[in-house]
PDB file of N, CA and C in Angstrom:
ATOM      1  N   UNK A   1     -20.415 -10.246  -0.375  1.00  0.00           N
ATOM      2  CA  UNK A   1     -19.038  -9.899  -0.175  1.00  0.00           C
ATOM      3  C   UNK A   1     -18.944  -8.822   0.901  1.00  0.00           C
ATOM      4  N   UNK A   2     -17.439  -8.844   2.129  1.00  0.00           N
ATOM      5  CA  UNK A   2     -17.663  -7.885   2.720  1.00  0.00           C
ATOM      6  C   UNK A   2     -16.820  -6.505   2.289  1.00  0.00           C
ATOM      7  N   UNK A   3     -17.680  -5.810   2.559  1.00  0.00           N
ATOM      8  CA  UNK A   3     -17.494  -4.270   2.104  1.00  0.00           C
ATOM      9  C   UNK A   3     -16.396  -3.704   2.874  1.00  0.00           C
ATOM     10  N   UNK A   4     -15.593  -2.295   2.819  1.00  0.00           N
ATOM     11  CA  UNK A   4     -14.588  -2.410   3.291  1.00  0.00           C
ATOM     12  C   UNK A   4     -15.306  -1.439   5.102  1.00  0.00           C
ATOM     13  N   UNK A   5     -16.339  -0.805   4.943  1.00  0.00           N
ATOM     14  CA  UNK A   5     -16.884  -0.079   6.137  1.00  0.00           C
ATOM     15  C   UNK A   5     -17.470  -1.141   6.771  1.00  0.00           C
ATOM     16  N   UNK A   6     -18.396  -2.455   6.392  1.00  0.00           N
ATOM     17  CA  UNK A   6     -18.509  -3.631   7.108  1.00  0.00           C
ATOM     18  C   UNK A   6     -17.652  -4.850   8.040  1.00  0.00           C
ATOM     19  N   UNK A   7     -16.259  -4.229   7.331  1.00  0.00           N
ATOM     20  CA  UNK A   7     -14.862  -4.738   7.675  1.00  0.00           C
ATOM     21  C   UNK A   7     -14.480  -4.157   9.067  1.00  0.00           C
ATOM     22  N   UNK A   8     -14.183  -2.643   8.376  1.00  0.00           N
ATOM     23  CA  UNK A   8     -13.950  -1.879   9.980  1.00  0.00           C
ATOM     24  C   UNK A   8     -15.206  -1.712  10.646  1.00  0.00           C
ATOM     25  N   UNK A   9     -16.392  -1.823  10.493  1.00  0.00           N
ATOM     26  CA  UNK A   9     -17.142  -1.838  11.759  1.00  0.00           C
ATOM     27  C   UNK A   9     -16.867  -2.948  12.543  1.00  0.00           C
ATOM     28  N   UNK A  10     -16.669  -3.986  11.860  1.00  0.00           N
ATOM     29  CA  UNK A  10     -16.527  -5.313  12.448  1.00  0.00           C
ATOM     30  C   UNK A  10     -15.509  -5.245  13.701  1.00  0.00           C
ATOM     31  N   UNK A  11     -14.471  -4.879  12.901  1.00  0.00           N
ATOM     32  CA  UNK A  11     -13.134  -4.883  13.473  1.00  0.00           C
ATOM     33  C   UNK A  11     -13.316  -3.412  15.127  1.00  0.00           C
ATOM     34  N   UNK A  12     -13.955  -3.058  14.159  1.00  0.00           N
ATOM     35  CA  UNK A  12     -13.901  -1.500  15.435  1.00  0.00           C
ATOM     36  C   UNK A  12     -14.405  -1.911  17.000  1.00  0.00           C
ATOM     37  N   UNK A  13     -15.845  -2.856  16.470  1.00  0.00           N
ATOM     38  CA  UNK A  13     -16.548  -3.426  18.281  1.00  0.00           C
ATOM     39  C   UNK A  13     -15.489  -4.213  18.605  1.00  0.00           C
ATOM     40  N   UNK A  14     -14.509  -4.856  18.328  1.00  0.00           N
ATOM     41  CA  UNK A  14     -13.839  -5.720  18.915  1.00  0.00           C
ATOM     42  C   UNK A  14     -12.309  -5.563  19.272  1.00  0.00           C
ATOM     43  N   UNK A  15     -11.474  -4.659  18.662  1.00  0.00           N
ATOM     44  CA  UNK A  15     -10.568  -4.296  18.722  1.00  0.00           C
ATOM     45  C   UNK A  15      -9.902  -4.113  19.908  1.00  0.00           C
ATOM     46  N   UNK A  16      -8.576  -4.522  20.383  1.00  0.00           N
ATOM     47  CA  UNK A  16      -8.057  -4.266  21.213  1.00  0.00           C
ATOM     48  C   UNK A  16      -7.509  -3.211  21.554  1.00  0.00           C
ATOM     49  N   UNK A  17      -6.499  -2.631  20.416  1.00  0.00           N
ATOM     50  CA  UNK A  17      -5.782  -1.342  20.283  1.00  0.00           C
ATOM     51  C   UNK A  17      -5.969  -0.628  19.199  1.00  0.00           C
ATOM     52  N   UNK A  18      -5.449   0.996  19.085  1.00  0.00           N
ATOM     53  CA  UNK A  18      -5.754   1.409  17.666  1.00  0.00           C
ATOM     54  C   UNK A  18      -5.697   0.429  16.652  1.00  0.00           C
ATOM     55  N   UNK A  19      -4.123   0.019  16.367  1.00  0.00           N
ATOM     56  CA  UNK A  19      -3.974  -0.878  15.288  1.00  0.00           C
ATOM     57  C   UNK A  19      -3.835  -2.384  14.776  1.00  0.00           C
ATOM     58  N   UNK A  20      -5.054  -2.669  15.815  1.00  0.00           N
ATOM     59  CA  UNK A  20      -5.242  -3.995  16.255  1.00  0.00           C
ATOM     60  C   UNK A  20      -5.780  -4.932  14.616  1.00  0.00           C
ATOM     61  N   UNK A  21      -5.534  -5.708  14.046  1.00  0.00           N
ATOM     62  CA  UNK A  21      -5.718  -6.469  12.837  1.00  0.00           C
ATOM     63  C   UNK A  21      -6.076  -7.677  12.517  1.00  0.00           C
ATOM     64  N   UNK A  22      -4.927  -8.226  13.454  1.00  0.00           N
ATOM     65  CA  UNK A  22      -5.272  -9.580  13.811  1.00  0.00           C
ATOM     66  C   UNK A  22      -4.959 -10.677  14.889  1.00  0.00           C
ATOM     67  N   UNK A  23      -5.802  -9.796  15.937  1.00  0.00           N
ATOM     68  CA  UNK A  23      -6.089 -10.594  17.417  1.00  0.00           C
ATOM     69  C   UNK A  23      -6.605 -11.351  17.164  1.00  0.00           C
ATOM     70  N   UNK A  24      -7.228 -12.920  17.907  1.00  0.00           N
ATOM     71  CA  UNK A  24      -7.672 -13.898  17.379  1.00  0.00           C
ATOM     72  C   UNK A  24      -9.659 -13.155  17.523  1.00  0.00           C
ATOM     73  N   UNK A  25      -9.820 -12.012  18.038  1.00  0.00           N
ATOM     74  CA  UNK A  25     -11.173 -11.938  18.107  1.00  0.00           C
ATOM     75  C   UNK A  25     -11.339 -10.894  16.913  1.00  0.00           C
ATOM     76  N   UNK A  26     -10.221 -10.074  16.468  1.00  0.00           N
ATOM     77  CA  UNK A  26     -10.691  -9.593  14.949  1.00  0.00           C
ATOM     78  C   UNK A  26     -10.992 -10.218  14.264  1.00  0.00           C
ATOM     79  N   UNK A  27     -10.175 -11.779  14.014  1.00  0.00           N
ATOM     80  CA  UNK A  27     -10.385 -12.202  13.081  1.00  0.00           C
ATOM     81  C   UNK A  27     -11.789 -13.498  13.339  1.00  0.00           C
ATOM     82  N   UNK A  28     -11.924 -13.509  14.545  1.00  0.00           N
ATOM     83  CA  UNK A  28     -13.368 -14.015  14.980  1.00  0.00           C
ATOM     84  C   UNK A  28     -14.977 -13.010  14.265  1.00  0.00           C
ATOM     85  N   UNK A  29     -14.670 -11.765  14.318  1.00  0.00           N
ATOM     86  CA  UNK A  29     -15.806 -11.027  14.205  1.00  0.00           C
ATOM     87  C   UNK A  29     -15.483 -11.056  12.761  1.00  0.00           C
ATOM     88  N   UNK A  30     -14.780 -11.113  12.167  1.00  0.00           N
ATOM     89  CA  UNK A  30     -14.460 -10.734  10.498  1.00  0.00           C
ATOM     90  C   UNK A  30     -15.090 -11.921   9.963  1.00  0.00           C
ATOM     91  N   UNK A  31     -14.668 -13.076  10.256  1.00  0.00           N
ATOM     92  CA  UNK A  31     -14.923 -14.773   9.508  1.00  0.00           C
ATOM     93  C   UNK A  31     -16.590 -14.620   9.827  1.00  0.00           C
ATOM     94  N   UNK A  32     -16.983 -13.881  11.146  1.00  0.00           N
ATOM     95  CA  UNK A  32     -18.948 -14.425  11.242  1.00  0.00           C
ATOM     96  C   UNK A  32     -19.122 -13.175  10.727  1.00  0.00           C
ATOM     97  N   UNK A  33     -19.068 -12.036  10.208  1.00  0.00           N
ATOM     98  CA  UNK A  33     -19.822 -11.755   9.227  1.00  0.00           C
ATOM     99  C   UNK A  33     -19.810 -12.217   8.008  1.00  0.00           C
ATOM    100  N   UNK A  34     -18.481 -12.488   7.661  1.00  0.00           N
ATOM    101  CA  UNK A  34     -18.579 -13.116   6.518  1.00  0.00           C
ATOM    102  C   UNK A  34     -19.951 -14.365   6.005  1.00  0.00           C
ATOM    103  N   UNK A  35     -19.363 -15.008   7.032  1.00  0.00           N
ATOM    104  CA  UNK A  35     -20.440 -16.630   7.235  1.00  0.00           C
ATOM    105  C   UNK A  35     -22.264 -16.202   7.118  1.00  0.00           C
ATOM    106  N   UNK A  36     -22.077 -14.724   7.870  1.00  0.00           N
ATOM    107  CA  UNK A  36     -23.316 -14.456   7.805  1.00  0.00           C
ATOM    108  C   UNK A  36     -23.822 -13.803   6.078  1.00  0.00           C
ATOM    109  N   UNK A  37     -22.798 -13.352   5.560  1.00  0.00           N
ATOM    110  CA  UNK A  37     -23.225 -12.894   4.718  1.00  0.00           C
ATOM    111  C   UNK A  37     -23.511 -14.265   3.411  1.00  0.00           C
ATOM    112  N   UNK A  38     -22.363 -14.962   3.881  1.00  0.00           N
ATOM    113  CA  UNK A  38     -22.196 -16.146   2.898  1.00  0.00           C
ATOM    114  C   UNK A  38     -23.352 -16.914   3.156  1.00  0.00           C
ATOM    115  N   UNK A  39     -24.025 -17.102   4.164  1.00  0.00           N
ATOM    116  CA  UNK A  39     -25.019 -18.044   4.691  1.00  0.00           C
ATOM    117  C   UNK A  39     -26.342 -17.628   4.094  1.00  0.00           C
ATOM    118  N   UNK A  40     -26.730 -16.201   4.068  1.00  0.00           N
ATOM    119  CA  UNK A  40     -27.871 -15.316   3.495  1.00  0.00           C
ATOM    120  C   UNK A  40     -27.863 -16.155   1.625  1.00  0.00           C
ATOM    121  N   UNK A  41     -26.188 -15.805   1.056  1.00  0.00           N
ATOM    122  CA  UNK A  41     -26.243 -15.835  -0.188  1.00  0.00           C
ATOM    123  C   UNK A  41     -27.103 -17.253  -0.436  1.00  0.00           C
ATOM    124  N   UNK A  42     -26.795 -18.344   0.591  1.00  0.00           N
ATOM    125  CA  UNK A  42     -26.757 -19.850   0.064  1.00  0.00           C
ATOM    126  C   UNK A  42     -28.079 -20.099   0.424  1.00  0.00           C
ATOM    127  N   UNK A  43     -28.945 -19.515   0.630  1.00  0.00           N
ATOM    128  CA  UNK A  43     -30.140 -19.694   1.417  1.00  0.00           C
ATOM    129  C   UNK A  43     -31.301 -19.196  -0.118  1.00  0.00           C
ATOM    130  N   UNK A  44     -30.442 -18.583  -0.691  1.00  0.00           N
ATOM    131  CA  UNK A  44     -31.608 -17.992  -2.031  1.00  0.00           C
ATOM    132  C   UNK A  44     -30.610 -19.028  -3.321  1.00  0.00           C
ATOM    133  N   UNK A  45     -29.421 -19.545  -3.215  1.00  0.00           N
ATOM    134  CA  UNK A  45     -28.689 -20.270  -4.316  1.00  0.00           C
ATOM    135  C   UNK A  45     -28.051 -21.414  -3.148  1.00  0.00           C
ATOM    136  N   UNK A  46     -29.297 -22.356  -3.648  1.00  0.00           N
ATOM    137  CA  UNK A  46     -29.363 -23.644  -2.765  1.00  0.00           C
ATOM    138  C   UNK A  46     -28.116 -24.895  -3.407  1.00  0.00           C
ATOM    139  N   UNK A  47     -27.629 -24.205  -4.987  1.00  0.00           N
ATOM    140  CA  UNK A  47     -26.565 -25.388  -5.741  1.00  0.00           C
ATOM    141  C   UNK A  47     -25.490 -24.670  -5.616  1.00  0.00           C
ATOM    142  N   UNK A  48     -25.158 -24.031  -4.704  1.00  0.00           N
ATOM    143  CA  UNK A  48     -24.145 -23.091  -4.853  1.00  0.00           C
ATOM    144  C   UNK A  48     -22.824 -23.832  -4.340  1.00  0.00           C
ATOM    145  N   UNK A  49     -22.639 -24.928  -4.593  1.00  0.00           N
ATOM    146  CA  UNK A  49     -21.752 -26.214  -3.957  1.00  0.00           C
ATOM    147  C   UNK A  49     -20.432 -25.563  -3.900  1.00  0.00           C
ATOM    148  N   UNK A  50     -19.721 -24.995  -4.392  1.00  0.00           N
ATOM    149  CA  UNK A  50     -18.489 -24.121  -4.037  1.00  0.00           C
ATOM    150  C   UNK A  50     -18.714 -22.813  -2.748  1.00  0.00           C
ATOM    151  N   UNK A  51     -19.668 -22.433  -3.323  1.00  0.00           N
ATOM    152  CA  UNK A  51     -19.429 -21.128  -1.846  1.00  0.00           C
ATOM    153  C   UNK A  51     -20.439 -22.448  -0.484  1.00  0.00           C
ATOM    154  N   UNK A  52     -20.857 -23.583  -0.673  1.00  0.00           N
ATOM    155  CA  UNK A  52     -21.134 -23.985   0.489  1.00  0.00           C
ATOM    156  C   UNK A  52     -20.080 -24.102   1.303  1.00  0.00           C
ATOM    157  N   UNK A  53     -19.121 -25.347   0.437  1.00  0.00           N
ATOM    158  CA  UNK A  53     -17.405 -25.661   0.853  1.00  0.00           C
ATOM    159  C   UNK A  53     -16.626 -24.594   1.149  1.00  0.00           C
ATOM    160  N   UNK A  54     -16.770 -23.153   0.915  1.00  0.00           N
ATOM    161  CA  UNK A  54     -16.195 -21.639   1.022  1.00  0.00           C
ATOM    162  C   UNK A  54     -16.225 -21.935   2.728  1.00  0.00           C
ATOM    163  N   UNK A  55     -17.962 -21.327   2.707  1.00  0.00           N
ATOM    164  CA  UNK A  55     -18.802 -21.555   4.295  1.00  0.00           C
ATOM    165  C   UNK A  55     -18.098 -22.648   4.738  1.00  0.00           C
ATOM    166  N   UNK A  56     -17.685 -23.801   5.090  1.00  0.00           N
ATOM    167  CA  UNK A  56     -17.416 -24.518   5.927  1.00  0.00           C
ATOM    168  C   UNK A  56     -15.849 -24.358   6.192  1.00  0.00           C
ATOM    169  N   UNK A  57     -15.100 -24.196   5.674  1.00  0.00           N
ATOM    170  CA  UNK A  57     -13.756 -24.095   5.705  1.00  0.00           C
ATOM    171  C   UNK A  57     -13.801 -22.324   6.872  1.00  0.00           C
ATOM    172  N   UNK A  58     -14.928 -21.315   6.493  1.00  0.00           N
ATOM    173  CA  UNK A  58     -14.967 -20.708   7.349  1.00  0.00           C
ATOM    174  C   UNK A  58     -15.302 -20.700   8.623  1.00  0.00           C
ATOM    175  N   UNK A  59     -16.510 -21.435   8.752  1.00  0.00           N
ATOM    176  CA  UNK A  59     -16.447 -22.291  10.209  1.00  0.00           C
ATOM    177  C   UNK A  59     -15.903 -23.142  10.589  1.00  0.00           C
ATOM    178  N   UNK A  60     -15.034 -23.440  10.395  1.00  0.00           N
ATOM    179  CA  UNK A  60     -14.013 -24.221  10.929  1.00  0.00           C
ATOM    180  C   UNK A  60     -12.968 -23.158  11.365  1.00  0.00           C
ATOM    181  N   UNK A  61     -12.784 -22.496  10.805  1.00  0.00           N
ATOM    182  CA  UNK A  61     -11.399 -21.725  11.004  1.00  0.00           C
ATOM    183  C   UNK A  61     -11.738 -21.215  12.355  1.00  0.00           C
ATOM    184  N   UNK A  62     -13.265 -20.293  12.173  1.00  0.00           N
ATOM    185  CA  UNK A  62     -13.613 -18.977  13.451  1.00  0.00           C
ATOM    186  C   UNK A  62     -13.677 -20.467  14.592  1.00  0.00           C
ATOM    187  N   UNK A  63     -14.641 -21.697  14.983  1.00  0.00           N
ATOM    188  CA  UNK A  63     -14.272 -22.457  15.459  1.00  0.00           C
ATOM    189  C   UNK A  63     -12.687 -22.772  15.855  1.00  0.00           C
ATOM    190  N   UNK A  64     -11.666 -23.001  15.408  1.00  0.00           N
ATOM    191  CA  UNK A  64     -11.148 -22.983  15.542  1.00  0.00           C
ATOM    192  C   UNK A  64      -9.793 -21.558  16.406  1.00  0.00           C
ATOM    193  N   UNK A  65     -10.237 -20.404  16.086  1.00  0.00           N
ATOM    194  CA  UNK A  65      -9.947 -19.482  16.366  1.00  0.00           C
ATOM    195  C   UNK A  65     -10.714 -19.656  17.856  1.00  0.00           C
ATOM    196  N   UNK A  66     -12.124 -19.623  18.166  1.00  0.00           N
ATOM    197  CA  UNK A  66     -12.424 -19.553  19.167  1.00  0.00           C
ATOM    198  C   UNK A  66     -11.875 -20.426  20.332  1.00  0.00           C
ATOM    199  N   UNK A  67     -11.660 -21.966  19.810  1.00  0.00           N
ATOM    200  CA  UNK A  67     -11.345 -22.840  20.812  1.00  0.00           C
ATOM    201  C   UNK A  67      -9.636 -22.368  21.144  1.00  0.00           C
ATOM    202  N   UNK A  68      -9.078 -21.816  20.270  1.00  0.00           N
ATOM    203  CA  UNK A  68      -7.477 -20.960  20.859  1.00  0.00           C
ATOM    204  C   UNK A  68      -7.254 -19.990  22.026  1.00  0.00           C
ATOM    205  N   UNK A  69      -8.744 -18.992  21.585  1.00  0.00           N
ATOM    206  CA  UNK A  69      -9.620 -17.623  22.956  1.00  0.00           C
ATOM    207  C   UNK A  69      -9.594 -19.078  24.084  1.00  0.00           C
ATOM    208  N   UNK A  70     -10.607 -19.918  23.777  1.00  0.00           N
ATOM    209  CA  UNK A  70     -10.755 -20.274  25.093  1.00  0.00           C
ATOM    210  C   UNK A  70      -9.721 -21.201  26.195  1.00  0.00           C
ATOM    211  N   UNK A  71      -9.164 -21.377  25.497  1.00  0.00           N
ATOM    212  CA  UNK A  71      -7.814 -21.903  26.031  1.00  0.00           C
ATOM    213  C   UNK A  71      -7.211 -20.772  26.435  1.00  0.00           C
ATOM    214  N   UNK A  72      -6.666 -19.780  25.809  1.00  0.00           N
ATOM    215  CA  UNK A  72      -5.821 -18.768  26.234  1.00  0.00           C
ATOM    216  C   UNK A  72      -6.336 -17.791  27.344  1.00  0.00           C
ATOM    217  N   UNK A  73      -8.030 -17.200  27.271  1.00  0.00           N
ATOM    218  CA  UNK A  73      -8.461 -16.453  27.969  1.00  0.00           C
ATOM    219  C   UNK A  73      -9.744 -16.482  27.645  1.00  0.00           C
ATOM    220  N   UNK A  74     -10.356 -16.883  29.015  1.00  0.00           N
ATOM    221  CA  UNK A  74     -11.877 -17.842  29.379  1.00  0.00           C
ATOM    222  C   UNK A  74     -12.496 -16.254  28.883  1.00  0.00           C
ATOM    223  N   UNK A  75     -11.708 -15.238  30.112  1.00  0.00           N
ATOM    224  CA  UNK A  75     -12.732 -14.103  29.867  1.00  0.00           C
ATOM    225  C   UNK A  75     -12.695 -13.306  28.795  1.00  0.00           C
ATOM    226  N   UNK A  76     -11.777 -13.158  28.111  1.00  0.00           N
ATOM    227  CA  UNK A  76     -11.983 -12.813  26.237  1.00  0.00           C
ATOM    228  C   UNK A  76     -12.594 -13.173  26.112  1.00  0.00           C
ATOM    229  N   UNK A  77     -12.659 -14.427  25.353  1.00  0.00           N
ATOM    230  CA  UNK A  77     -13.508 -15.427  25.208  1.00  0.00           C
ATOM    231  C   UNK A  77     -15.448 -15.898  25.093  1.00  0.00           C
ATOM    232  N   UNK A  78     -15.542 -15.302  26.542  1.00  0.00           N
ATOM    233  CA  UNK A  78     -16.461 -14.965  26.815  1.00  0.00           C
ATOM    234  C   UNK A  78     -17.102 -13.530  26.323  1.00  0.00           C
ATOM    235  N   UNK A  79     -16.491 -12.582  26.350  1.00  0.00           N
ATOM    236  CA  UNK A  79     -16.649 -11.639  25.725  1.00  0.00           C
ATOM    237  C   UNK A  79     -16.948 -11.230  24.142  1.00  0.00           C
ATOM    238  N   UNK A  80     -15.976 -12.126  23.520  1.00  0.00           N
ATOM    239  CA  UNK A  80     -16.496 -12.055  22.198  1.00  0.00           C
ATOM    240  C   UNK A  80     -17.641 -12.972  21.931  1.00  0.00           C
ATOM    241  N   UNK A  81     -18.016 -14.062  22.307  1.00  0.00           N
ATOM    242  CA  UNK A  81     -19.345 -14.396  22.357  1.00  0.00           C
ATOM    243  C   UNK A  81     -20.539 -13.814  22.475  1.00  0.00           C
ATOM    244  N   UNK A  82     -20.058 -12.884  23.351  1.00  0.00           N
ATOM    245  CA  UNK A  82     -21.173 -11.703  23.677  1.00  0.00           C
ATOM    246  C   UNK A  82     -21.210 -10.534  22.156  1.00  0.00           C
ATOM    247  N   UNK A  83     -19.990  -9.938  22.207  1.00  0.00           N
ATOM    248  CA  UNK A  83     -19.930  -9.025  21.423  1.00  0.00           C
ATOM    249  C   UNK A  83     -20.469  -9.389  19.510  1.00  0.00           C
ATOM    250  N   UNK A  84     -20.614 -11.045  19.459  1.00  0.00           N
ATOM    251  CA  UNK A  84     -20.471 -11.117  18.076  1.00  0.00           C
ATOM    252  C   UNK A  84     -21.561 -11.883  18.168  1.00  0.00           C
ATOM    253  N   UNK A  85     -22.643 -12.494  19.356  1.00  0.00           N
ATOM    254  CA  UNK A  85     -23.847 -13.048  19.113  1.00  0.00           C
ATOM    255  C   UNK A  85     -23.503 -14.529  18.791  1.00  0.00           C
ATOM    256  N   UNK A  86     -23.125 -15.146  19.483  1.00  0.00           N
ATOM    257  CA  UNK A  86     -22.517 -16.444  19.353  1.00  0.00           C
ATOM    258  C   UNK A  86     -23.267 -17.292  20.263  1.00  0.00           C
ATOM    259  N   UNK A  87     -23.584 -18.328  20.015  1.00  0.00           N
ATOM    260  CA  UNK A  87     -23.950 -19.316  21.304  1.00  0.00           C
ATOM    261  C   UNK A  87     -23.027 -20.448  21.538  1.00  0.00           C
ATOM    262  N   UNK A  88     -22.888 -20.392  22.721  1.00  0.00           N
ATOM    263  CA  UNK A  88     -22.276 -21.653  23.277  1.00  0.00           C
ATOM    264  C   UNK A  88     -22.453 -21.942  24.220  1.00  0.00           C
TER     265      UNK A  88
END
């Protein structure tokens, strides 16, 4: 689960403005830690058939969030790839 200082660190590398919440790259860096954390859990609880379906509905979304960045702004875009360890 994410913690609430794992939240704002998240949010802090990526942030646009002080009270930035939900730019599409906050909520990019928020969904892959999550995934990361969710991905760790499913890796030691291999029947964990609900938090798998959790995980996918979350990649879909940040996917989805991303392909919005890249339409809207190549060089965001690009940037949060960088900033959140993404390949594409």
């Amino acid at each position: 689960m994410l913690t609430k200082t794992k939240k704002k660190r998240a949010v802090d590398a990526v942030k646009i403005h002080d009270t930035d919440t939900g730019s599409a790259e906050v909520q990019i860096s928020i969904l892959s830690k999550k995934i990361d954390e969710l991905a760790s859990h499913l890796k030691k609880n291999k029947k964990d058939v609900s938090s798998r379906r959790g995980l996918l509905g979350m990649v879909a979304d940040r996917r989805t969030h991303l392909r919005y960045l890249q339409k809207k702004s190549t060089r965001r875009y690009n940037a949060i790839l960088k900033k959140v360890n993404l390949k594409k």
